[in-house]
C-alpha atoms as a PDB file:
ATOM      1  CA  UNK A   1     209.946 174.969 317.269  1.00  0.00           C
ATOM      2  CA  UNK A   2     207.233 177.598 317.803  1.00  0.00           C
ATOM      3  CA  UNK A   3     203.575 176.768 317.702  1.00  0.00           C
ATOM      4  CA  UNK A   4     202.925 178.173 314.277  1.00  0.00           C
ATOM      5  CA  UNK A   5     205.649 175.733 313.024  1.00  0.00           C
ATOM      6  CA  UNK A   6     204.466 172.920 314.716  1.00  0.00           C
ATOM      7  CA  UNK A   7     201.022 173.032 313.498  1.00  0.00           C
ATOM      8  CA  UNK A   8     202.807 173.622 310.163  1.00  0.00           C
ATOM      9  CA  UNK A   9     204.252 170.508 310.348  1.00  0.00           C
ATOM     10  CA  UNK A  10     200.647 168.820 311.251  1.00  0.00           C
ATOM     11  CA  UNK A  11     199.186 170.634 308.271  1.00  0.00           C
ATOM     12  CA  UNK A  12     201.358 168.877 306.385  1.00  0.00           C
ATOM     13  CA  UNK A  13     201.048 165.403 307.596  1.00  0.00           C
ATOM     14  CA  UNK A  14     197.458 165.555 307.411  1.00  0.00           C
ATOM     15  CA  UNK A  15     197.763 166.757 303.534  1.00  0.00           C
ATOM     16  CA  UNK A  16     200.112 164.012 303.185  1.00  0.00           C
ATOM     17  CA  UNK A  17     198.172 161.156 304.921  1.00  0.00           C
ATOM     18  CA  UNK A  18     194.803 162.359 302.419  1.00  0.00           C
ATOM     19  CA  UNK A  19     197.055 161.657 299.715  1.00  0.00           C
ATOM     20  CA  UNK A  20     198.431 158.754 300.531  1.00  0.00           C
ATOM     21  CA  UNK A  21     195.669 157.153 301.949  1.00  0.00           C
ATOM     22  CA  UNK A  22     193.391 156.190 299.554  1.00  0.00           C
ATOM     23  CA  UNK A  23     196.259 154.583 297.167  1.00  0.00           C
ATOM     24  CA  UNK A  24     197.415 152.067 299.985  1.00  0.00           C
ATOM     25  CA  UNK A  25     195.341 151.785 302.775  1.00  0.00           C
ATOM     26  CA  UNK A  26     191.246 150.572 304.004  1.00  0.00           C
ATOM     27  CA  UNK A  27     189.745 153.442 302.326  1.00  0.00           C
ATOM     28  CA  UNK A  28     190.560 152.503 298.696  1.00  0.00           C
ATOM     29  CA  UNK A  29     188.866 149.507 299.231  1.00  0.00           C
ATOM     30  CA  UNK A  30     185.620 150.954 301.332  1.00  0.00           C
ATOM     31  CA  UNK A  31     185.551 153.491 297.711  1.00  0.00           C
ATOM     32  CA  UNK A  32     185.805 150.164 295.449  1.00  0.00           C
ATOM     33  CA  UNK A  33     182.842 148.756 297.894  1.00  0.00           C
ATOM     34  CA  UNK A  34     180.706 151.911 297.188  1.00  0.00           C
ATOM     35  CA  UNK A  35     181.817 151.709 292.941  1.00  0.00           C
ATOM     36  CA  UNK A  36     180.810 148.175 292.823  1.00  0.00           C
ATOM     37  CA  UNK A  37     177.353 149.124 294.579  1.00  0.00           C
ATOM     38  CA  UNK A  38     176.929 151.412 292.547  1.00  0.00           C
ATOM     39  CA  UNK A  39     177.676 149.508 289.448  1.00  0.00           C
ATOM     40  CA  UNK A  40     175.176 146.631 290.901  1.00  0.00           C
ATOM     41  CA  UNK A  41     172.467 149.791 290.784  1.00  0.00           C
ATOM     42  CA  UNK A  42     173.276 150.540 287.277  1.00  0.00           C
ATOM     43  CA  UNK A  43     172.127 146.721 286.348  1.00  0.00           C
ATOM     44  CA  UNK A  44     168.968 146.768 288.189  1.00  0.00           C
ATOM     45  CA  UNK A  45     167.921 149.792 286.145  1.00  0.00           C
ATOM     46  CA  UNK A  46     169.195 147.842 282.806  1.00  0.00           C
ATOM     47  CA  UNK A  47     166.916 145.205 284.004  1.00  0.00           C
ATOM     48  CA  UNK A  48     164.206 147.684 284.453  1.00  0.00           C
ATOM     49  CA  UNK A  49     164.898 148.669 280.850  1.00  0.00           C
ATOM     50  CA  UNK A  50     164.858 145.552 279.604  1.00  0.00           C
ATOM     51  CA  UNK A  51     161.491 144.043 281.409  1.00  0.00           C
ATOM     52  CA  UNK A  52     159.892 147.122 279.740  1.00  0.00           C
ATOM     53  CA  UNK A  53     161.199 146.529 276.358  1.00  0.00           C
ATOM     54  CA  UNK A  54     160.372 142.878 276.721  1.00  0.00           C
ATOM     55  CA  UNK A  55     156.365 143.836 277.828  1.00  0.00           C
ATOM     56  CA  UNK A  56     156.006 145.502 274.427  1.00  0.00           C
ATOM     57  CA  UNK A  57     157.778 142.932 272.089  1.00  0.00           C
ATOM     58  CA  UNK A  58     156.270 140.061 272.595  1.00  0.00           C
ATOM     59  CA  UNK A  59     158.106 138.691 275.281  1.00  0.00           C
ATOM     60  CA  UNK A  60     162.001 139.341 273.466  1.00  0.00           C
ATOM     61  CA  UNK A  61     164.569 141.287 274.908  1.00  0.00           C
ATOM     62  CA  UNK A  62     166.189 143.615 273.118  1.00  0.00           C
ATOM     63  CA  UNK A  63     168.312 142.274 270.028  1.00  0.00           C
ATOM     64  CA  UNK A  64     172.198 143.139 269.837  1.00  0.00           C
ATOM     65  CA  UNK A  65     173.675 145.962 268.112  1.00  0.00           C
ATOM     66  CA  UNK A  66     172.568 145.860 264.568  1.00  0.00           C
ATOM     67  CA  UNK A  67     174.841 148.923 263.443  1.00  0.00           C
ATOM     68  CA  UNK A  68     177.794 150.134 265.451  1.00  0.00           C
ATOM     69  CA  UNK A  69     180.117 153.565 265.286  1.00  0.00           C
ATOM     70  CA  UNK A  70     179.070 157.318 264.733  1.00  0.00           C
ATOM     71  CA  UNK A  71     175.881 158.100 263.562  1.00  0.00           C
ATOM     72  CA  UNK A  72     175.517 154.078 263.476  1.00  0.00           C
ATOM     73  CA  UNK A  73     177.460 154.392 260.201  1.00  0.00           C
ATOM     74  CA  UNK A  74     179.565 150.400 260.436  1.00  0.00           C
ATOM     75  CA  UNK A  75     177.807 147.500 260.425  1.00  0.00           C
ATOM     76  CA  UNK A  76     178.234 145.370 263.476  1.00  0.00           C
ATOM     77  CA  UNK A  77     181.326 142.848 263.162  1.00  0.00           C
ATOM     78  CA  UNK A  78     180.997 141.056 266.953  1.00  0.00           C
ATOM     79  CA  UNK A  79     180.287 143.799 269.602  1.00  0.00           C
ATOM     80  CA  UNK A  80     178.024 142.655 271.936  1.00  0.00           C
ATOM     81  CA  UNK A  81     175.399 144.993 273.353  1.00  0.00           C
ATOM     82  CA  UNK A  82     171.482 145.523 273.276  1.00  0.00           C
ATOM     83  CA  UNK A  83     170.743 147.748 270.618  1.00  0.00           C
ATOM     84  CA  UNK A  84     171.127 151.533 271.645  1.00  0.00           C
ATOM     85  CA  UNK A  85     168.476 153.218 268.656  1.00  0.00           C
ATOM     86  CA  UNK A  86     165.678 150.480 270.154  1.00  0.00           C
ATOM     87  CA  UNK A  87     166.381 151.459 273.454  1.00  0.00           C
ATOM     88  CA  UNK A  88     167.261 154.781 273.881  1.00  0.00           C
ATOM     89  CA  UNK A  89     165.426 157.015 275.182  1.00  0.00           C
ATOM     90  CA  UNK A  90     162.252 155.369 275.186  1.00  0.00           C
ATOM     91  CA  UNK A  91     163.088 152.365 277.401  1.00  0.00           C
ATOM     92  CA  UNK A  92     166.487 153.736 278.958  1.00  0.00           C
ATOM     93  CA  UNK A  93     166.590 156.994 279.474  1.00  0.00           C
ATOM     94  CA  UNK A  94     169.325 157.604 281.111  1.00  0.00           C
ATOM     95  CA  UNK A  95     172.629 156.619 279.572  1.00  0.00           C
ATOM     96  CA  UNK A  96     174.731 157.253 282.095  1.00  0.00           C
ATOM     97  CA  UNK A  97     173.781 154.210 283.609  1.00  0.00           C
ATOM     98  CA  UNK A  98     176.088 152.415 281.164  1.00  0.00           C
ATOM     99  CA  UNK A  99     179.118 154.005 282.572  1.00  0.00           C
ATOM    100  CA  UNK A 100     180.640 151.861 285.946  1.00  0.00           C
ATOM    101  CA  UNK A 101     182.822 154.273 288.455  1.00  0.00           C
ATOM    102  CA  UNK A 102     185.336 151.629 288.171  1.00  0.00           C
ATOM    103  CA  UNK A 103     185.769 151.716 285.157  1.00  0.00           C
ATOM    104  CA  UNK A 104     189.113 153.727 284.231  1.00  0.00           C
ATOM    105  CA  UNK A 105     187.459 155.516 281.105  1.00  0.00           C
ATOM    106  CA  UNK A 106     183.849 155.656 282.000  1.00  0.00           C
ATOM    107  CA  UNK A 107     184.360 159.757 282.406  1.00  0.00           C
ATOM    108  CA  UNK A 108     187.453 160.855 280.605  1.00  0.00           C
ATOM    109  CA  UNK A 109     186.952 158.950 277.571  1.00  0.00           C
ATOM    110  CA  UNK A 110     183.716 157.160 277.144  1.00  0.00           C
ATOM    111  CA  UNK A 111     181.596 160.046 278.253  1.00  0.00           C
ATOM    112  CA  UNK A 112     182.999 162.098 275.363  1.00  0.00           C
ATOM    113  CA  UNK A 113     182.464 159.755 272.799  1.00  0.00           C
ATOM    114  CA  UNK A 114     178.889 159.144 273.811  1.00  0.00           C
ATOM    115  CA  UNK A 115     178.357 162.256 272.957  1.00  0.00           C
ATOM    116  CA  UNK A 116     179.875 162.937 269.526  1.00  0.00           C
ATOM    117  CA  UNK A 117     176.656 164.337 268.172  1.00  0.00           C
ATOM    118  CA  UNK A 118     177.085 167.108 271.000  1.00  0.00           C
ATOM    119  CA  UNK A 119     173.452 167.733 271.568  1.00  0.00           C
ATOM    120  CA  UNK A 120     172.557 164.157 272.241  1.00  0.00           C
ATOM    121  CA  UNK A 121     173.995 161.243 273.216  1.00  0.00           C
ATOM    122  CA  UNK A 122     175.340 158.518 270.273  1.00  0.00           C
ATOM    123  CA  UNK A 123     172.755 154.958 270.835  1.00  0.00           C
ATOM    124  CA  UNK A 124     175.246 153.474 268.226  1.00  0.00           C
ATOM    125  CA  UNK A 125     178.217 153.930 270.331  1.00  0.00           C
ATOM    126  CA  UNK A 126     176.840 151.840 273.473  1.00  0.00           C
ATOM    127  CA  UNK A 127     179.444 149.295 272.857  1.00  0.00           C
ATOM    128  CA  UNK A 128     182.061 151.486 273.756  1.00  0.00           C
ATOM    129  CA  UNK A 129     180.413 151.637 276.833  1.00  0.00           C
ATOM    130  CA  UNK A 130     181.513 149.661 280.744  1.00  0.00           C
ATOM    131  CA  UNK A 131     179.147 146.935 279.875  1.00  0.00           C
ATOM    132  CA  UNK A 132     178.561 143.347 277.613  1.00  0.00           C
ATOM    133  CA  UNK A 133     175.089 142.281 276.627  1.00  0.00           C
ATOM    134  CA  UNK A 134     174.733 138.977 275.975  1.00  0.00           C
ATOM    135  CA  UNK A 135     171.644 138.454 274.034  1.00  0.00           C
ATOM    136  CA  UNK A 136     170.932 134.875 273.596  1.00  0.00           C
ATOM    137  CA  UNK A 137     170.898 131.820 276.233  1.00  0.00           C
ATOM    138  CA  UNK A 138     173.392 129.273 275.522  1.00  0.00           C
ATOM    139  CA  UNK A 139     171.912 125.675 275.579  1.00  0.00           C
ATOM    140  CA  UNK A 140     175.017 123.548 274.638  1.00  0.00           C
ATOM    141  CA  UNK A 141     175.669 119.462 274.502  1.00  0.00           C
ATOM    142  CA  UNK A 142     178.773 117.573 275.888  1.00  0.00           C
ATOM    143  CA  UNK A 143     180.529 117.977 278.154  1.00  0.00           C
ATOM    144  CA  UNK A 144     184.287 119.446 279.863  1.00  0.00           C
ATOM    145  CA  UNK A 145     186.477 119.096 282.905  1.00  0.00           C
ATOM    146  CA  UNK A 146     186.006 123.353 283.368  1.00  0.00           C
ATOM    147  CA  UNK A 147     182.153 123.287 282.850  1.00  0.00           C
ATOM    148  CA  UNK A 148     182.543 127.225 283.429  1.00  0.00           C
ATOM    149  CA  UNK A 149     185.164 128.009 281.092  1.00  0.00           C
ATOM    150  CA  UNK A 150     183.337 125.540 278.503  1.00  0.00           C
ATOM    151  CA  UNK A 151     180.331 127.669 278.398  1.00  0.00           C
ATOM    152  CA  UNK A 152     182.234 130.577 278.026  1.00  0.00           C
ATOM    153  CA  UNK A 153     184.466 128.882 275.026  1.00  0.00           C
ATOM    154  CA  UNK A 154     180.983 127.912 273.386  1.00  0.00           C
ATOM    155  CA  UNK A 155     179.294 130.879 273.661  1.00  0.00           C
ATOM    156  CA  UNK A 156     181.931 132.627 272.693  1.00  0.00           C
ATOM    157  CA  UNK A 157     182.070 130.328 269.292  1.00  0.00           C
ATOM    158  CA  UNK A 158     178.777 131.013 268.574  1.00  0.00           C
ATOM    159  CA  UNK A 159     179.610 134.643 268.354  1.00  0.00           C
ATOM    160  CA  UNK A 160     181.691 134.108 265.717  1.00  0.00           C
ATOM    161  CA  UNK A 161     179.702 131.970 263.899  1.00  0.00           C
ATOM    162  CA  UNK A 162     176.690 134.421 263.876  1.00  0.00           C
ATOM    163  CA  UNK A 163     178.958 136.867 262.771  1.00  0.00           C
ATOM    164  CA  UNK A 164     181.455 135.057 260.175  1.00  0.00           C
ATOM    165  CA  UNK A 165     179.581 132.632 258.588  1.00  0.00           C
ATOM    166  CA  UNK A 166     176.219 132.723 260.007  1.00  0.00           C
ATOM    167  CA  UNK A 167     175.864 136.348 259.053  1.00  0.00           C
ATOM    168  CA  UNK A 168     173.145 136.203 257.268  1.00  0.00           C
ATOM    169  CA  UNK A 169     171.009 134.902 260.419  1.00  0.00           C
ATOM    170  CA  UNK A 170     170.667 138.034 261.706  1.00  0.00           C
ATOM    171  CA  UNK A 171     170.889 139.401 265.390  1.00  0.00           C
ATOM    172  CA  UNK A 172     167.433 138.753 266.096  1.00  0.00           C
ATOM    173  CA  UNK A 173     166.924 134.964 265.586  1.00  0.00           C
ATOM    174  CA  UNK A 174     167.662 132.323 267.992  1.00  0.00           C
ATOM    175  CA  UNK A 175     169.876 129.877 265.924  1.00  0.00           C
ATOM    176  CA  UNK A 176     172.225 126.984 265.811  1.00  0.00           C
ATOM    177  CA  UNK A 177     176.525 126.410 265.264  1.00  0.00           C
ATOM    178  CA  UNK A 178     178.622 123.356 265.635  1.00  0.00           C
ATOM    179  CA  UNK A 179     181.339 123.686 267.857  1.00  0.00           C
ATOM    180  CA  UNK A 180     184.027 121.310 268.836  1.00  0.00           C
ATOM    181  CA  UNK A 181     183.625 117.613 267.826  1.00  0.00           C
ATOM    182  CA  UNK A 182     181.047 118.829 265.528  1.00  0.00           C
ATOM    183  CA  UNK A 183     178.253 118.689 268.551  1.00  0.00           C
ATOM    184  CA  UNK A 184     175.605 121.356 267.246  1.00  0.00           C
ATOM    185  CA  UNK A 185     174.419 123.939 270.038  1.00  0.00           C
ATOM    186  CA  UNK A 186     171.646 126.112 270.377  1.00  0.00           C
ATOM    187  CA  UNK A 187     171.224 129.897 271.337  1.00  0.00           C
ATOM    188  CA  UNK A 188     168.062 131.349 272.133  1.00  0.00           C
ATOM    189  CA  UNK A 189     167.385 135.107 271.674  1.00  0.00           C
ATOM    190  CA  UNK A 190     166.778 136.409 275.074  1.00  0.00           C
ATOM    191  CA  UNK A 191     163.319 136.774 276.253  1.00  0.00           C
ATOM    192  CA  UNK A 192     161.442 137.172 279.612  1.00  0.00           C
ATOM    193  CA  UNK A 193     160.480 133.451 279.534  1.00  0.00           C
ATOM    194  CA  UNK A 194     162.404 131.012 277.676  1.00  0.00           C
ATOM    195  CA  UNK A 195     160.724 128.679 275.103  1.00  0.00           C
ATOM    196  CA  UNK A 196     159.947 125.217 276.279  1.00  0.00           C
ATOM    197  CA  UNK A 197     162.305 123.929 273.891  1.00  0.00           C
ATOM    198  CA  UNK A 198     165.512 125.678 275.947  1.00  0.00           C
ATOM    199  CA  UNK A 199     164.020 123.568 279.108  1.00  0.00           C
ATOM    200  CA  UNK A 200     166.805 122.138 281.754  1.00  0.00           C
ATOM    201  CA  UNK A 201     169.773 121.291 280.454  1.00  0.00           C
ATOM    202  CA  UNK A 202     173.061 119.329 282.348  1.00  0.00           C
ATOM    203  CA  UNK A 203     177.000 119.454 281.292  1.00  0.00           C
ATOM    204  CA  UNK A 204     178.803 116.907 283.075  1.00  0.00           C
ATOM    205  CA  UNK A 205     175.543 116.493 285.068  1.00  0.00           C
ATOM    206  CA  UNK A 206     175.261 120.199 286.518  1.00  0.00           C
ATOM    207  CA  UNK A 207     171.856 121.013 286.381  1.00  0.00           C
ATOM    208  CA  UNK A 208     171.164 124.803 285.379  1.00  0.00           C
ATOM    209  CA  UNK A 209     167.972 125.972 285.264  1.00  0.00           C
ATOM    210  CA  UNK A 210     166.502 129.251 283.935  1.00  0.00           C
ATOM    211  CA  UNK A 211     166.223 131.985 284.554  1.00  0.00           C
ATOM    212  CA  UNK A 212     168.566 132.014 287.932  1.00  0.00           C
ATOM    213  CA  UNK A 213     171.549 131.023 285.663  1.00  0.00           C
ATOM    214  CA  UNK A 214     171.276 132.807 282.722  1.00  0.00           C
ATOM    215  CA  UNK A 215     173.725 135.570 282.233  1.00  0.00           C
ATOM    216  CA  UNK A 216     171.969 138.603 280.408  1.00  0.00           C
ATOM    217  CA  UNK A 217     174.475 141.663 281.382  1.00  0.00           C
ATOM    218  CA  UNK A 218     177.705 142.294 283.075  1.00  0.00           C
ATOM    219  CA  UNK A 219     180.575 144.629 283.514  1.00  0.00           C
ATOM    220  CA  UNK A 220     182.707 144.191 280.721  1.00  0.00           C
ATOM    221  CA  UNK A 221     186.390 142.424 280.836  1.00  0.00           C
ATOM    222  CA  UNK A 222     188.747 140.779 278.525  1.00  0.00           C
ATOM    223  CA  UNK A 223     192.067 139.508 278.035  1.00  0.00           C
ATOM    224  CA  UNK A 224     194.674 141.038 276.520  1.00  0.00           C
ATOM    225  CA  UNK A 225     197.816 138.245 275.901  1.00  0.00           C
ATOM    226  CA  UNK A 226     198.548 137.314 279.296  1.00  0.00           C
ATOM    227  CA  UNK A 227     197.004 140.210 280.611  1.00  0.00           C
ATOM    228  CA  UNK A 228     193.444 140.485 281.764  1.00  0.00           C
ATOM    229  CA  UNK A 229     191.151 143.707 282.029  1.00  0.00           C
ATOM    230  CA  UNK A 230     188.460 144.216 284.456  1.00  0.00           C
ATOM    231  CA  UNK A 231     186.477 147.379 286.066  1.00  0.00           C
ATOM    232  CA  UNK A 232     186.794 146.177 289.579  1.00  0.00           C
ATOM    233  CA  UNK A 233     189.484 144.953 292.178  1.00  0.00           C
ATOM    234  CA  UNK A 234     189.581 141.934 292.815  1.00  0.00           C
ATOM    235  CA  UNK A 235     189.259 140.613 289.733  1.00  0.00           C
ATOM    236  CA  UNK A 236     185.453 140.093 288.475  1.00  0.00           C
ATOM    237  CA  UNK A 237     182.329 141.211 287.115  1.00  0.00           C
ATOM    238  CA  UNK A 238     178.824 142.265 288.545  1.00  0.00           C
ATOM    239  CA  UNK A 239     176.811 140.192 286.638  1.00  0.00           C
ATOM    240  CA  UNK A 240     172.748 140.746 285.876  1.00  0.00           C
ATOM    241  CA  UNK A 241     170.620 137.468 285.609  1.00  0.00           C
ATOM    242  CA  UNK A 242     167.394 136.743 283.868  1.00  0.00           C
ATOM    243  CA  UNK A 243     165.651 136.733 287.148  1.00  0.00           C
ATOM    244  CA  UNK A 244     166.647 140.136 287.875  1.00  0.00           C
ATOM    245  CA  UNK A 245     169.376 139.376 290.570  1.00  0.00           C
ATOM    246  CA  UNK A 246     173.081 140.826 290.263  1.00  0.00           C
ATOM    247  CA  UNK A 247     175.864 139.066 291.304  1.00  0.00           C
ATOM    248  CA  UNK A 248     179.829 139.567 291.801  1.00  0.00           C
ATOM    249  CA  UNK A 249     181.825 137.150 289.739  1.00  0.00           C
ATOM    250  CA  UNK A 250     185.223 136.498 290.453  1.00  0.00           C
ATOM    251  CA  UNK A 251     187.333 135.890 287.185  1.00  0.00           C
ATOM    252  CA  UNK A 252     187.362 132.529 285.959  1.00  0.00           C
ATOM    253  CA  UNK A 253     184.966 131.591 288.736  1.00  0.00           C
ATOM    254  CA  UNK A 254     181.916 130.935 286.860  1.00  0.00           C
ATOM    255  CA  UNK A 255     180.490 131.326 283.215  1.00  0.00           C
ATOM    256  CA  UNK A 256     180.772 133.973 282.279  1.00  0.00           C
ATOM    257  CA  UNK A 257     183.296 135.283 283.749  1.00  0.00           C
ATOM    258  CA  UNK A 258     186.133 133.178 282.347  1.00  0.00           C
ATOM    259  CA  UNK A 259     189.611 133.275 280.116  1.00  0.00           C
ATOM    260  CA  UNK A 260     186.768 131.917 276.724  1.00  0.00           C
ATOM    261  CA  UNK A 261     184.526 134.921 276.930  1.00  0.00           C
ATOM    262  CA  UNK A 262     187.457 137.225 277.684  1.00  0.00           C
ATOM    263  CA  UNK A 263     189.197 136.118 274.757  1.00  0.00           C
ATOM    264  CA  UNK A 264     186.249 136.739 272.756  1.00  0.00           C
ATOM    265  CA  UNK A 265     185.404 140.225 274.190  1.00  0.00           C
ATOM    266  CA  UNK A 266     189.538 141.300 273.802  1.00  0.00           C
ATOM    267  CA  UNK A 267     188.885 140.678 269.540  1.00  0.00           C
ATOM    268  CA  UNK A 268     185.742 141.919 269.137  1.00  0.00           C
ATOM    269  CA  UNK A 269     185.624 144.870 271.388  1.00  0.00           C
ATOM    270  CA  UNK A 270     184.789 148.412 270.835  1.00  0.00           C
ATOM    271  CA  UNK A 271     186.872 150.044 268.910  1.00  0.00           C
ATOM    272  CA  UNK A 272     187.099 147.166 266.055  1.00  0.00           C
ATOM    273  CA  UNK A 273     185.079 148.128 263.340  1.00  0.00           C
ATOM    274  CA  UNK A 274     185.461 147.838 259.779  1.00  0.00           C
ATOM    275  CA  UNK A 275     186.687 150.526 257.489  1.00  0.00           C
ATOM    276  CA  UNK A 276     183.308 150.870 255.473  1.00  0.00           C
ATOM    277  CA  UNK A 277     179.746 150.202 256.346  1.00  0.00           C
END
């Protein structure tokens, strides 16, 4: 073997080892690391967002989605994020901040149909973005072996109250459902300081206490039959609290990140809309 052959031959293994690498080895995860930072950042600017939004209004954070699809022509049937035409631009300017790295469509697919007005991007289409919103605080009664996965279950039962038969309540009132064993619960809207009324609350004596615990924004998941979806390896969602701080979730770690909201978020996800408005 001459010497132009043999560094040939180290051409290729070097071209082979850059390919290779990053599907199997340490770097993959070190470039997960640096998406889930980055994905973290993108929730500390939502919460910069919101605290503005929140100075102006009295207090209330944004409400949900009140119309949904292009040019916000579908009413909204369960999708669960703040509401893009009170938002954008004047609070969040930037909408790319809505699209995680980790997330397997945030460029291909989701960047495209943000823009499907071509000059601008589409508020009305933030659902179909890498992210939930939560909008209310969950104050429930009773009580569960999975305290986590309870949460999730009744929050996630709310939902569909407010938007089956509680429909007519509206997405910016706090309001009230039974759930199971016909215990009523309480959501309040979201707001930079909770009313008195929410106070400290304990399921199966666990004290949580806003704002530390309560969930506001996070990086979307769901299940799909026995299958479960996430932006990030392992498992888990970045999660963005009412006192600002974001947090990595494992699945079905903590509310709420668990099987109840993911079963929730699989039905009503972008992409379900009605036929007419």
């Amino acid at each position: 073997m001459n010497c132009r052959e043999f560094f040939l031959c180290v051409g290729l293994a070097v071209v082979l080892a850059l390919v290779l690498l990053p599907a199997c080895g340490p770097l993959e995860h070190y470039r997960e690391d640096q998406r889930r930072v980055h994905c973290q950042d993108n929730l500390r600017r939502v919460a910069q967002a919101l605290q503005m939004y929140s100075a102006e209004h009295g207090g209330f954070y944004p409400p949900i989605q009140r119309r949904t699809g292009p040019e916000c022509g579908y009413a909204n049937r369960g999708v669960l994020m703040m509401d893009g035409p009170a938002t954008f631009p004047e609070y969040l300017d930037d909408y790319s901040v809505l699209l995680c790295p980790s997330d397997p469509e945030a460029v291909k697919v989701k960047r495209d149909r943000l823009w499907q007005m071509g000059s601008a991007a589409e508020p009305c289409l933030f659902d179909d973005t890498s992210y939930v919103y939560l909008g209310w605080a969950l104050k429930p009664r009773g009580s569960a072996e999975d305290v986590e996965d309870y949460l999730s279950r009744l929050y996630a039962e709310g939902m569909r109250h407010l938007f089956g038969e509680g429909a007519g309540q509206g997405v910016d009132s706090d309001f009230a459902f039974m759930g199971p064993g016909g215990r009523i619960h309480r959501m309040f809207r979201l707001q930079a300081k909770l009313p008195e009324a929410f106070g400290e609350w304990r399921v199966d004596g666990l004290p949580v206490t806003p704002p530390s615990k309560i969930p506001v924004f996070l990086d979307r998941f769901a299940n799909f039959g026995s299958v479960a979806y996430f932006n990030h390896t392992p498992g888990g969602s970045n999660v963005l609290f009412l006192d600002g701080h974001v947090q990595f979730i494992k699945y079905n770690a903590l509310y709420p990140c668990t099987q109840g909201l993911g079963a929730y978020l699989a039905e009503a996800g972008p992409g379900r809309r009605p036929l007419a408005p």
